[in-house]
Protein backbone atom coordinates (compact mmCIF):
# COMPACT_ATOMS: atom_id res chain seq x y z
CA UNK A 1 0.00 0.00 0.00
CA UNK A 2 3.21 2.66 1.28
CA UNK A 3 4.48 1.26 -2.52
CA UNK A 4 1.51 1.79 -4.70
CA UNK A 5 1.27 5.76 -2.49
CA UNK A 6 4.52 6.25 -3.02
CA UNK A 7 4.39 5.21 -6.74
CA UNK A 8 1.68 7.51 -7.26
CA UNK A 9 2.78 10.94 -5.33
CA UNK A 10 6.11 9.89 -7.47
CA UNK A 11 4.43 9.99 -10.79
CA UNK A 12 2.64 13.07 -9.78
CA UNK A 13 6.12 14.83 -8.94
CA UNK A 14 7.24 13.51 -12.86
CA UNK A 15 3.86 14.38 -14.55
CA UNK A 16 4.05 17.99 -12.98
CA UNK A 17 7.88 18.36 -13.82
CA UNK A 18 7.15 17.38 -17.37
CA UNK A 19 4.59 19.86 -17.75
CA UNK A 20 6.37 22.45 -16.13
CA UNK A 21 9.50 22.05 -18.37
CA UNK A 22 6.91 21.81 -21.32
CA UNK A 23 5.15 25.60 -20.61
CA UNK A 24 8.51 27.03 -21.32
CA UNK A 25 9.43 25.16 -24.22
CA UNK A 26 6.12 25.14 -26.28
CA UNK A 27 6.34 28.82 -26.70
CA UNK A 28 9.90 28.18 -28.35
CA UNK A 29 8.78 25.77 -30.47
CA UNK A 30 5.63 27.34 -31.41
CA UNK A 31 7.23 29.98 -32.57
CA UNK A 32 9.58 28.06 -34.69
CA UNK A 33 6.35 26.24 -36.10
CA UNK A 34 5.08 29.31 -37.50
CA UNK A 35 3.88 29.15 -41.39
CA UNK A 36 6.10 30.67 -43.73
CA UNK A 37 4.41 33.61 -45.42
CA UNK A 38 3.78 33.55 -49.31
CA UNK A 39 4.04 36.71 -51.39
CA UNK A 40 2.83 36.48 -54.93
CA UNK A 41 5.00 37.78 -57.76
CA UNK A 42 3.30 40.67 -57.91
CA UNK A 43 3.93 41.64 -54.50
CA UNK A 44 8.07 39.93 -54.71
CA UNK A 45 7.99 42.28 -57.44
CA UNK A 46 7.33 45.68 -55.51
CA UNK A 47 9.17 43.99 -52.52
CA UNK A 48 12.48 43.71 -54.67
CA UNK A 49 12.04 46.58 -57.22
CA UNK A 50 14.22 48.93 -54.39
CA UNK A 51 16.91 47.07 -55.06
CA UNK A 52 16.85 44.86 -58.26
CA UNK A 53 19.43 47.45 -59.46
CA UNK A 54 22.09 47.03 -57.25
CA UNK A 55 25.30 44.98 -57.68
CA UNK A 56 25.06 41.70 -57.37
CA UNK A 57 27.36 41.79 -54.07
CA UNK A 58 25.74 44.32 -52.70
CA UNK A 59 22.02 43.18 -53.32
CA UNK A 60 23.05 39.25 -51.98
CA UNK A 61 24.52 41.79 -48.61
CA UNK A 62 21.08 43.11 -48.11
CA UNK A 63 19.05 40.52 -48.88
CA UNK A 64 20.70 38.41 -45.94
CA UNK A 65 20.88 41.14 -43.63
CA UNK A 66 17.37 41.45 -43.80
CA UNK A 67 16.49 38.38 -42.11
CA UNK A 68 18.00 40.12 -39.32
CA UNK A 69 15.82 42.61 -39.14
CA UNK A 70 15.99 43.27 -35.05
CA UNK A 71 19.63 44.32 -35.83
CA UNK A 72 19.25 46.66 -38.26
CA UNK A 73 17.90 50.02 -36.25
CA UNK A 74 20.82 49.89 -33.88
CA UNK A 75 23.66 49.30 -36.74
CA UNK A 76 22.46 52.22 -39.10
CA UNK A 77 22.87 54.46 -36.73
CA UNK A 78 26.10 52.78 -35.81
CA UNK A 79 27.11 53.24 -38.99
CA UNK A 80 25.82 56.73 -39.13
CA UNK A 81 27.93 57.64 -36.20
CA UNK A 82 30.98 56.27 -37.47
CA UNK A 83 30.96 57.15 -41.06
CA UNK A 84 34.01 59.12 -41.22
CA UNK A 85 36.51 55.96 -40.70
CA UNK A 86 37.40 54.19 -44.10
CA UNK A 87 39.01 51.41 -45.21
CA UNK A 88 41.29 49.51 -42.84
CA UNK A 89 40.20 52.11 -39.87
CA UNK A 90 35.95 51.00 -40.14
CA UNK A 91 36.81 47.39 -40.71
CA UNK A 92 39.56 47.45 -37.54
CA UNK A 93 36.68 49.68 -35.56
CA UNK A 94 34.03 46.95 -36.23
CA UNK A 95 36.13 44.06 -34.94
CA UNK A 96 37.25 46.28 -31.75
CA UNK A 97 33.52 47.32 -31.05
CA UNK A 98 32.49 43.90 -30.81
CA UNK A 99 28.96 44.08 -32.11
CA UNK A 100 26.13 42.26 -31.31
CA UNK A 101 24.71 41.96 -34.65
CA UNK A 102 24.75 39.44 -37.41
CA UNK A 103 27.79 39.78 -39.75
CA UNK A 104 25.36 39.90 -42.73
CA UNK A 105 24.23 43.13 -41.19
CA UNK A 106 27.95 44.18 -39.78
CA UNK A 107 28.94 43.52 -43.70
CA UNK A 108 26.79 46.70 -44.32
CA UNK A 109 28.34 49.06 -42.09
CA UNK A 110 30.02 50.85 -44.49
CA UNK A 111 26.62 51.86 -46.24
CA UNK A 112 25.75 53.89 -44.15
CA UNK A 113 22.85 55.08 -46.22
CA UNK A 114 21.62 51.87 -47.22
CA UNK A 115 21.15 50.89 -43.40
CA UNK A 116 19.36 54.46 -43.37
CA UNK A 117 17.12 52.99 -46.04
CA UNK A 118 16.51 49.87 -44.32
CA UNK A 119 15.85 51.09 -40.83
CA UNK A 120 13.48 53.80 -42.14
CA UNK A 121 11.02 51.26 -43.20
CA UNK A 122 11.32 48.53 -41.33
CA UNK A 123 8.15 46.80 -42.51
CA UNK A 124 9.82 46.33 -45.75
CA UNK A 125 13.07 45.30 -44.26
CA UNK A 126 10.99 42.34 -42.63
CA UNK A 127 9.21 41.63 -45.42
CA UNK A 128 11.60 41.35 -47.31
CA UNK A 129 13.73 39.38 -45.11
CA UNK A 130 10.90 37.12 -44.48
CA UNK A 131 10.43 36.60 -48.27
CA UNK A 132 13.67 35.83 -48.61
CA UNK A 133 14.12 32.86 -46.11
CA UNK A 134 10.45 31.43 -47.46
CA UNK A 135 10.87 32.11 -51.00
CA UNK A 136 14.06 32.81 -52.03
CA UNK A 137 14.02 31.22 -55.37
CA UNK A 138 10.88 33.39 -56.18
CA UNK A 139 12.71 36.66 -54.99
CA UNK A 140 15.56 36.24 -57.52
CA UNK A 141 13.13 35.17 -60.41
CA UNK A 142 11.19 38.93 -59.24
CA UNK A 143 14.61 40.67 -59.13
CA UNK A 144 15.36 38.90 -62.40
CA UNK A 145 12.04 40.57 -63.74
CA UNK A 146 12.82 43.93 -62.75
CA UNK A 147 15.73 43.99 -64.03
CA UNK A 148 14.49 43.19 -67.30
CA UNK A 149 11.89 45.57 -67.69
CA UNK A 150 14.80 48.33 -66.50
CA UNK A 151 17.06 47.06 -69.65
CA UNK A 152 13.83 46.36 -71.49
CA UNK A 153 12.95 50.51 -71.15
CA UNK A 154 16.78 51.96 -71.70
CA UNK A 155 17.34 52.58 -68.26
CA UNK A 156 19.68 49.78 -67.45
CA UNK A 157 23.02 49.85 -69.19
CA UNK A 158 26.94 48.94 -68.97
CA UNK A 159 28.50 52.26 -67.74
CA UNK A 160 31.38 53.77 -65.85
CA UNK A 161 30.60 52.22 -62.66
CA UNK A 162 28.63 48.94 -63.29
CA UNK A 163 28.87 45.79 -66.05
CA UNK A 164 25.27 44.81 -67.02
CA UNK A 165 25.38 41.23 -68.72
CA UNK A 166 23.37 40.44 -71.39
CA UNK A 167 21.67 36.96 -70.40
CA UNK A 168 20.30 34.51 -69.79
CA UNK A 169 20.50 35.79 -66.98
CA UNK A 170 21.22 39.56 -65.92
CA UNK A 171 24.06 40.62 -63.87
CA UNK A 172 25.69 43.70 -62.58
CA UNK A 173 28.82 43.68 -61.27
CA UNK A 174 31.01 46.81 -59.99
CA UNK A 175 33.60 48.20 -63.29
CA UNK A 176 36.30 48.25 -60.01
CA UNK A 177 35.32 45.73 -57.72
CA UNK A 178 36.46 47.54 -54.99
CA UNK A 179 34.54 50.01 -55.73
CA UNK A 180 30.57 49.15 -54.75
CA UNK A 181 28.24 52.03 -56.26
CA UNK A 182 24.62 51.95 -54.72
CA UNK A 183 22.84 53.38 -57.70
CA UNK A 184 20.00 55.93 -56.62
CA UNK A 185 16.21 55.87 -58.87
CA UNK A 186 12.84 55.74 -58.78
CA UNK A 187 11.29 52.46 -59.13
CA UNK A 188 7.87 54.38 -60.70
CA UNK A 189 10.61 55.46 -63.44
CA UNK A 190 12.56 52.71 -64.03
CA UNK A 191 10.56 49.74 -64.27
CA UNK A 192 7.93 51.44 -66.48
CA UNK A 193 8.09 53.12 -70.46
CA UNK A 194 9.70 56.08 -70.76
CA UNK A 195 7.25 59.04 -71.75
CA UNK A 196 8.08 60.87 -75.06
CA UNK A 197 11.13 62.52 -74.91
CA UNK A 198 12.53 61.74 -71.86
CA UNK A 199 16.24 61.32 -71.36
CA UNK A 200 16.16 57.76 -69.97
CA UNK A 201 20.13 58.13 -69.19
CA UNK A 202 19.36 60.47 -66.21
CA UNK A 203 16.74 58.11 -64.45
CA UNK A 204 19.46 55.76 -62.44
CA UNK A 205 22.32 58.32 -60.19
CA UNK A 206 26.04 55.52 -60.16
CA UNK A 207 27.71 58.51 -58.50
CA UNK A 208 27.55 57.58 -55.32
CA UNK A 209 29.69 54.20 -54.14
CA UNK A 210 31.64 53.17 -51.59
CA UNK A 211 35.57 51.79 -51.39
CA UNK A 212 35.59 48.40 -49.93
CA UNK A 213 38.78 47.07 -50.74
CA UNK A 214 40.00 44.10 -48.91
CA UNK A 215 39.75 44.95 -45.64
CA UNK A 216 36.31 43.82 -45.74
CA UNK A 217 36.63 40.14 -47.33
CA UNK A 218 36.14 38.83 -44.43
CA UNK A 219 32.35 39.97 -44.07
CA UNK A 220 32.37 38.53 -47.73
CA UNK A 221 33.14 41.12 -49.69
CA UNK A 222 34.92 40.55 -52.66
CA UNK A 223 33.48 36.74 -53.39
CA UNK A 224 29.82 37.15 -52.83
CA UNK A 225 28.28 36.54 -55.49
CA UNK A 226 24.52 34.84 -57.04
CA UNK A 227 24.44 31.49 -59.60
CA UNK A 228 21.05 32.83 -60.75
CA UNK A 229 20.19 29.65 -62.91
CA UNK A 230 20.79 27.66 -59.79
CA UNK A 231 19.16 30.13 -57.03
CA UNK A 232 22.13 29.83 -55.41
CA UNK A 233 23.20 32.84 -52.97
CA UNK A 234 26.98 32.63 -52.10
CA UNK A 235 28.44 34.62 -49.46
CA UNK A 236 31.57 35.04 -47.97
CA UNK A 237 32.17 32.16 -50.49
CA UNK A 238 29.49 29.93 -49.03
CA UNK A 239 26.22 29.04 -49.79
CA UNK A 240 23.79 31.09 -47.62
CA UNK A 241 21.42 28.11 -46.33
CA UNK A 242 19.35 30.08 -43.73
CA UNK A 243 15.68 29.12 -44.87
CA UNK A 244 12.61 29.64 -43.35
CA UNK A 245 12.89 26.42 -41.25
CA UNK A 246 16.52 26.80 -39.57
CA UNK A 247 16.31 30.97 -39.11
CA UNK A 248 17.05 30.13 -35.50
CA UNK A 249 19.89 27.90 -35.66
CA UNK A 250 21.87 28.57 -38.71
CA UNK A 251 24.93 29.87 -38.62
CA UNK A 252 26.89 31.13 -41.73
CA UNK A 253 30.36 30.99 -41.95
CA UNK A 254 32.30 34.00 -42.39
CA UNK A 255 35.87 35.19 -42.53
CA UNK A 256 38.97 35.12 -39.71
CA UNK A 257 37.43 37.05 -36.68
CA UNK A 258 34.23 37.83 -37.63
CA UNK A 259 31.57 36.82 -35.65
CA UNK A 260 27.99 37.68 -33.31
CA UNK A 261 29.03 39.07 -30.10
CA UNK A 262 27.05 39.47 -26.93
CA UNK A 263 25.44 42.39 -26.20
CA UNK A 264 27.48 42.93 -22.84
CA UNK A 265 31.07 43.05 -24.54
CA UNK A 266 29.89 45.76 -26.70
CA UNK A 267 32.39 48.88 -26.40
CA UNK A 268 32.60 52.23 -27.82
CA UNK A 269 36.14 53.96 -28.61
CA UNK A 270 35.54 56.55 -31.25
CA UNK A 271 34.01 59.54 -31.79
CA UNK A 272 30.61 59.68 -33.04
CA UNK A 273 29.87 62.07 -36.03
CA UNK A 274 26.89 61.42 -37.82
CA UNK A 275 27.01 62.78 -41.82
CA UNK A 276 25.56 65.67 -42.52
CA UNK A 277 23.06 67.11 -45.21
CA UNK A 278 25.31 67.19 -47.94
CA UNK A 279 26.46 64.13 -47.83
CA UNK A 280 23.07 62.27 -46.93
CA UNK A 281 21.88 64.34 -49.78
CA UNK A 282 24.65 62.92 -52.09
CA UNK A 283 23.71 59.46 -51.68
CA UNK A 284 19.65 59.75 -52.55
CA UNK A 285 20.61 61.65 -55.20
CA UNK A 286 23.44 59.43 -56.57
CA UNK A 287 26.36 61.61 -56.79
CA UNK A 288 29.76 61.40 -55.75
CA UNK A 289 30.43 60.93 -51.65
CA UNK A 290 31.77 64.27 -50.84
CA UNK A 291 35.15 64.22 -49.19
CA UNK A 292 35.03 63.87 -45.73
CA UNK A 293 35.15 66.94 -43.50
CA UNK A 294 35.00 66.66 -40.32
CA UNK A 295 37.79 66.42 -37.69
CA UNK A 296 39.08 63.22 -36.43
C-alpha cells in the first residue's frame, strides 16, 4: 500500500515536472512552427524593385541582412555615427567594437545610407527578409524581372561604374570591384516606359559608391556573389542556407574574426559624427560621396 502511495505521489512529482518544463518550451517551439508567409510575384515584385538594381554583391549583402531585421535600427545608426573611418580604420573599428549583430548586417556598415534605407522602413526590411528565407528562389526570379523591364525601357546599361550582362541571366557587377556604387532611382521610373522625350540616361544616379577594398573580405566582400540559374546565394564564399525552417539555428560561416558578439562586450572607442546634409543628400541623389570633412 506505502508502494503503490509512493508510486503515485512519485508519478505526480514527474507528470508535474514534465509539464512544467513543457510551458517554457512550447512557446519556443511554437514559434519556430510558425507558417512561412507567401508573397505572390506581384507583391516579390514591388518587394524587390528597391533594389533589383544594385550589384550583385551588394544586393546578396542586403538581402541576408534582412532576415536580421531586429539588428538593423541599432547598426544604421552605428554606422551613421561612425561614417568618417574608411578602409582599414571602419573594418579594424568593427572588430574592436564587438557588435552584437549578425555579420550579414555588420557587412553593411560601411553603407551607411543603405542601413538608413533599411531602418526607415522597417516593414519592408521584414518583409523582405521574411520573403527571402520562405521564398528565395521566387525573390531572384522577381529581381530577375525587374531587371528586365529596367534594360527592357533603356534605363539599365553597362557604364562607368557597373557591367550589365546580357543573359540569360542579368548581372551587374562593380567596373572596379572595390569600388561598390549603390545606384540611386525611382522604381515608378525605371521599371515602367519612358514618356516621349525623356532622357532615360538620367533616371538611375552611379555617383555615389563606396571603397571596400580588402579589408572587408572577411564579411564577404569581394566573393559574394549569385548562380542565378541555380538560385544559389553565395556569401563570404558559401552558400547562404538560412531558410525559413533553420532561421534560429543557422549559422553562416564567415571570414577570420568575424563573428555575433554578446550584447554585454559591446564597447565604444571613437568619436561619433553622424554625416551631414550634404552628404546624406549625395547618396539619394546618386552623386559622388563628398570628401570627408570633419575632424578626427
Amino acid at each position: 500500500m506505502r508502494t503503490s502511495k509512493l508510486f503515485v505521489k512519485m508519478t505526480t512529482a514527474i507528470l508535474a515536472a514534465t509539464m512544467l518544463i513543457a510551458s517554457a518550451v512550447i512557446p519556443a517551439v511554437a514559434q519556430d512552427q510558425t507558417p512561412p508567409p507567401s508573397y505572390s510575384p506581384e507583391q516579390l515584385d514591388k518587394l524587390v524593385s528597391r533594389v533589383a538594381l544594385y550589384p550583385d554583391s551588394l544586393l546578396a549583402q542586403v538581402l541576408a541582412a534582412a532576415t536580421y531585421p531586429d539588428d538593423i535600427p541599432d547598426a544604421a545608426k552605428w554606422a551613421d555615427d561612425h561614417h568618417y573611418l574608411r578602409g582599414d580604420e571602419l573594418a579594424n573599428a568593427i572588430q574592436a567594437d564587438q557588435l552584437p549583430w549578425d555579420p550579414s548586417v555588420q557587412a553593411l556598415l560601411p553603407f551607411p545610407s543603405v542601413l538608413e534605407m533599411m531602418a526607415d522602413d522597417m516593414d519592408w526590411t521584414r518583409n523582405i527578409g521574411n520573403a527571402f528565407l520562405a521564398q528565395r528562389q521566387d525573390v531572384m526570379d522577381a529581381v530577375q524581372r525587374m531587371r528586365q523591364k529596367a534594360r527592357d525601357f533603356g534605363y539599365l546599361r553597362t557604364n562607368d561604374e557597373i557591367v550589365v550582362s546580357g543573359g540569360p541571366y542579368i548581372t551587374i557587377d562593380p567596373v572596379d570591384p572595390a569600388f561598390i556604387v549603390v545606384p540611386a532611382y525611382d522604381p515608378l521610373i525605371v521599371f515602367a516606359a519612358p514618356r516621349p522625350g525623356f532622357f532615360v540616361g538620367s533616371a538611375i544616379g552611379f555617383g555615389f559608391g563606396i571603397n571596400i577594398g580588402v579589408w572587408f573580405r572577411p564579411w564577404g566582400w569581394g566573393w559574394t556573389s549569385f548562380n542565378w540559374g541555380a538560385h544559389v546565394v553565395m556569401i563570404a564564399g558559401h552558400p547562404w542556407g538560412r531558410v525559413w525552417a533553420n532561421r534560429f539555428v543557422y549559422v553562416h560561416p564567415w571570414g577570420p574574426g568575424v563573428r555575433r558578439w554578446a550584447v554585454a562586450n559591446r564597447v565604444e572607442s571613437h568619436k561619433l559624427i553622424q554625416r551631414d546634409a550634404a552628404e546624406r543628400r549625395a547618396a539619394r541623389e546618386g552623386r559622388a560621396r563628398p570628401a570627408e570633412r570633419h575632424h578626427r
